[in-house]
C-alpha atoms as a PDB file:
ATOM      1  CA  UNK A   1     179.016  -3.189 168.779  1.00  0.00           C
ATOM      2  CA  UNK A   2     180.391  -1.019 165.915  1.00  0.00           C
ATOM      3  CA  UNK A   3     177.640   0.748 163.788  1.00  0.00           C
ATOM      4  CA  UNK A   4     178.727  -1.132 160.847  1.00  0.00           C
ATOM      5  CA  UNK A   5     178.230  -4.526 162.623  1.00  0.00           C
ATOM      6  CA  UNK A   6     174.773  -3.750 163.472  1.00  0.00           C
ATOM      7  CA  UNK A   7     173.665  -2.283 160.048  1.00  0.00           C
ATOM      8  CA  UNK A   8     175.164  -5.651 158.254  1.00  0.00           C
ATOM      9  CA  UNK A   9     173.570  -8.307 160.939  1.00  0.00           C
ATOM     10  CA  UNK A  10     170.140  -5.673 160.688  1.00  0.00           C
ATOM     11  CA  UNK A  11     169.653  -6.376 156.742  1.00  0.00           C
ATOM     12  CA  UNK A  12     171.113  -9.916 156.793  1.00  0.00           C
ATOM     13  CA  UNK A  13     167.636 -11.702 156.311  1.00  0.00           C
ATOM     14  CA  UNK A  14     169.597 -15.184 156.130  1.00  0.00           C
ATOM     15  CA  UNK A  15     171.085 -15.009 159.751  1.00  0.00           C
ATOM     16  CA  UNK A  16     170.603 -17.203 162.320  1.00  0.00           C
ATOM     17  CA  UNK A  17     169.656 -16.449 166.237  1.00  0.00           C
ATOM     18  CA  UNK A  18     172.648 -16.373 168.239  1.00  0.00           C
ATOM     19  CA  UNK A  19     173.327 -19.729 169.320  1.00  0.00           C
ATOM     20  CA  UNK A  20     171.235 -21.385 166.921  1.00  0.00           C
ATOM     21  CA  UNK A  21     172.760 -24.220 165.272  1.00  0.00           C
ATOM     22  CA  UNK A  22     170.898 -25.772 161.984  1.00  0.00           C
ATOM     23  CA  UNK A  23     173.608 -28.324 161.297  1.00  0.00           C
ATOM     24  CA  UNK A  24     174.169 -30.300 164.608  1.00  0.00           C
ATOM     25  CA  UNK A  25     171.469 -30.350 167.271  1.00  0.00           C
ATOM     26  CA  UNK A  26     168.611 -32.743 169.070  1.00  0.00           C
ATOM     27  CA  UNK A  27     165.387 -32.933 170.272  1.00  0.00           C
ATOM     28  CA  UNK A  28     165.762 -30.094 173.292  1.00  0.00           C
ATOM     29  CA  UNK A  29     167.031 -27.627 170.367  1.00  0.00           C
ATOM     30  CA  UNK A  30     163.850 -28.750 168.636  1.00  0.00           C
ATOM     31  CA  UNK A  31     161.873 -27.518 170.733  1.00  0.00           C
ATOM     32  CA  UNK A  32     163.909 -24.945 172.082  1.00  0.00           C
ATOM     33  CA  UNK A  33     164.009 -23.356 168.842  1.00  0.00           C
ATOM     34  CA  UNK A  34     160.696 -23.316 168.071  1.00  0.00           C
ATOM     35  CA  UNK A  35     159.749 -21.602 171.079  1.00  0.00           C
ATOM     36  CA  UNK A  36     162.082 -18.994 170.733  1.00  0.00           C
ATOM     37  CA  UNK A  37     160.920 -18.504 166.749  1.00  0.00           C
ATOM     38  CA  UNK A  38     157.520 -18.442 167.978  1.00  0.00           C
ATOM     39  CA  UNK A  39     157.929 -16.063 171.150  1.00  0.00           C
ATOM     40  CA  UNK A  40     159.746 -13.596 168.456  1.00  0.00           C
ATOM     41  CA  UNK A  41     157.048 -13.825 166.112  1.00  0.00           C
ATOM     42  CA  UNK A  42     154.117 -12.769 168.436  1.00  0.00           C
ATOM     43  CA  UNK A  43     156.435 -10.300 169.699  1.00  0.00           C
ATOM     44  CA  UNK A  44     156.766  -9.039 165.931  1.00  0.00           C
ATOM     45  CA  UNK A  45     153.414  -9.300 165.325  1.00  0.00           C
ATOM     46  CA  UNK A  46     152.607  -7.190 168.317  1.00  0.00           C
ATOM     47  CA  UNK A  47     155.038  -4.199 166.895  1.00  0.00           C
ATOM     48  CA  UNK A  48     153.894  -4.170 163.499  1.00  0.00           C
ATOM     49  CA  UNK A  49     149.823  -3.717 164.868  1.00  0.00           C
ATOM     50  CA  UNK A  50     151.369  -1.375 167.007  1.00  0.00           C
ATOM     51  CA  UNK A  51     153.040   0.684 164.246  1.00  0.00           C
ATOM     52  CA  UNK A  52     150.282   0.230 161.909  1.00  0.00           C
ATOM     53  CA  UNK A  53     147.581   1.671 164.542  1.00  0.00           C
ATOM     54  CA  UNK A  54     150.073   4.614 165.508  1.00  0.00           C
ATOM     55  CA  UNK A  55     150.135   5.606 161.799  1.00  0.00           C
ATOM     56  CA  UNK A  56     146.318   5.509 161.744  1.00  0.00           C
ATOM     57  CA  UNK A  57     146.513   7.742 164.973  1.00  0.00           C
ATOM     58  CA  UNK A  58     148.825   9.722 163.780  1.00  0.00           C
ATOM     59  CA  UNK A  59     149.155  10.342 160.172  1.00  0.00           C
ATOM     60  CA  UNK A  60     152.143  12.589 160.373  1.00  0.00           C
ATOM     61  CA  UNK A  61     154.517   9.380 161.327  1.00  0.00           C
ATOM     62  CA  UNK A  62     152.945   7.559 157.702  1.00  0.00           C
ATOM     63  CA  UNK A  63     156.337   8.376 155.853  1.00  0.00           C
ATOM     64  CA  UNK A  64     158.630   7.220 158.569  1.00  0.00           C
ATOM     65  CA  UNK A  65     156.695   4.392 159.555  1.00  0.00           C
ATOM     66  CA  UNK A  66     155.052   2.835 156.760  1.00  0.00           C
ATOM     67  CA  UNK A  67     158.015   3.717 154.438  1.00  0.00           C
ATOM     68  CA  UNK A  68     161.036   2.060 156.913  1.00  0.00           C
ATOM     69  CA  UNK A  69     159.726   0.534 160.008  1.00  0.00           C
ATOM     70  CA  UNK A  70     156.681  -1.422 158.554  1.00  0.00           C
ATOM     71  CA  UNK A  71     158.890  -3.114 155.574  1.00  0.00           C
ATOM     72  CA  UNK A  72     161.553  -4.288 157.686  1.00  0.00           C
ATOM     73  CA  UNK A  73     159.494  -5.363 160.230  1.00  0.00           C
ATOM     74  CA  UNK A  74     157.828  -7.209 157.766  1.00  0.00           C
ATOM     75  CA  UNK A  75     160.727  -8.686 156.401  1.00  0.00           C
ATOM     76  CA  UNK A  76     161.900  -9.633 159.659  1.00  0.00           C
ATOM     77  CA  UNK A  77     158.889 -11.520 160.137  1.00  0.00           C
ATOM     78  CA  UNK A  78     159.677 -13.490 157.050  1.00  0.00           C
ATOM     79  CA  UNK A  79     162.853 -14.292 158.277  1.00  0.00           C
ATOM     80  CA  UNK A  80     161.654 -15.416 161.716  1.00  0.00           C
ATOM     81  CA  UNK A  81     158.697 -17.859 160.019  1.00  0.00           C
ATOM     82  CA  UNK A  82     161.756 -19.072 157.934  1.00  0.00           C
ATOM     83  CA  UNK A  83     163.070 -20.142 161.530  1.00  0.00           C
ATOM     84  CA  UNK A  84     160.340 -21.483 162.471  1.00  0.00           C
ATOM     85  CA  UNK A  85     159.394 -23.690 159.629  1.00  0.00           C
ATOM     86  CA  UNK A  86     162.801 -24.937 159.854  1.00  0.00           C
ATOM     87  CA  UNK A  87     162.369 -26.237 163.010  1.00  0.00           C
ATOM     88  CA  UNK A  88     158.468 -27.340 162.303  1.00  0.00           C
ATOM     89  CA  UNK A  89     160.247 -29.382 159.700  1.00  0.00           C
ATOM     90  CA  UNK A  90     162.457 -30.945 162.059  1.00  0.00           C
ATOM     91  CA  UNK A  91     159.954 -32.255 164.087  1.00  0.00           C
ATOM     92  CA  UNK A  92     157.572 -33.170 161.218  1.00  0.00           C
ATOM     93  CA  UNK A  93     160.334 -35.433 160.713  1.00  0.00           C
ATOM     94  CA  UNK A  94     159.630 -37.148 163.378  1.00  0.00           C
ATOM     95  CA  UNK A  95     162.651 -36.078 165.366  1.00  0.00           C
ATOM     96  CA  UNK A  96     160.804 -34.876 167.949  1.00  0.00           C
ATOM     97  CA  UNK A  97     157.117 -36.307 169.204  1.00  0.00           C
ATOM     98  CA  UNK A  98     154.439 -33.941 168.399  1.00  0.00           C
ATOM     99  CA  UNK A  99     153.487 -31.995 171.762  1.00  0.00           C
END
């Protein structure tokens, strides 16, 4: 992938997950998706506690870290629980039975 590809899907917020389509799908993409949303979420989660504890560790990596890698990865969070109330909604819906 060209390094301009990557920077524009990186800070495009609005994307969808490869794959992932909003306008035509059915029950299994129901709950596909919202597994996959919520896998990436704890997996997010787990990175920014990580971060935050390294800068607590090691205050040196504050500037870096709290200044670039803490924003986006909250920001990416926000994106992901945009996912995944997407798909919550579906379901609330009642197109899918509540596990």
């Amino acid at each position: 992938m060209e390094p301009l590809d990557f920077t524009k899907r990186i800070i495009d917020f609005n994307r969808l997950l490869e794959g992932e389509n909003r306008d035509h799908y059915n029950a299994d993409d129901i709950r596909h998706w919202r597994a996959v949303y919520t896998d990436l979420i704890r997996f997010k989660e787990v990175l920014l506690g990580q971060t935050r504890e390294h800068i607590e560790q090691v205050p040196e990596t504050k500037n870096e870290l709290a200044g670039i890698d803490v924003p986006f990865l909250e920001a990416e969070m926000k994106r992901l629980q945009g996912g995944l109330q997407f798909w919550e909604s579906r379901r609330a819906r009642g197109e899918l039975p509540r596990d």
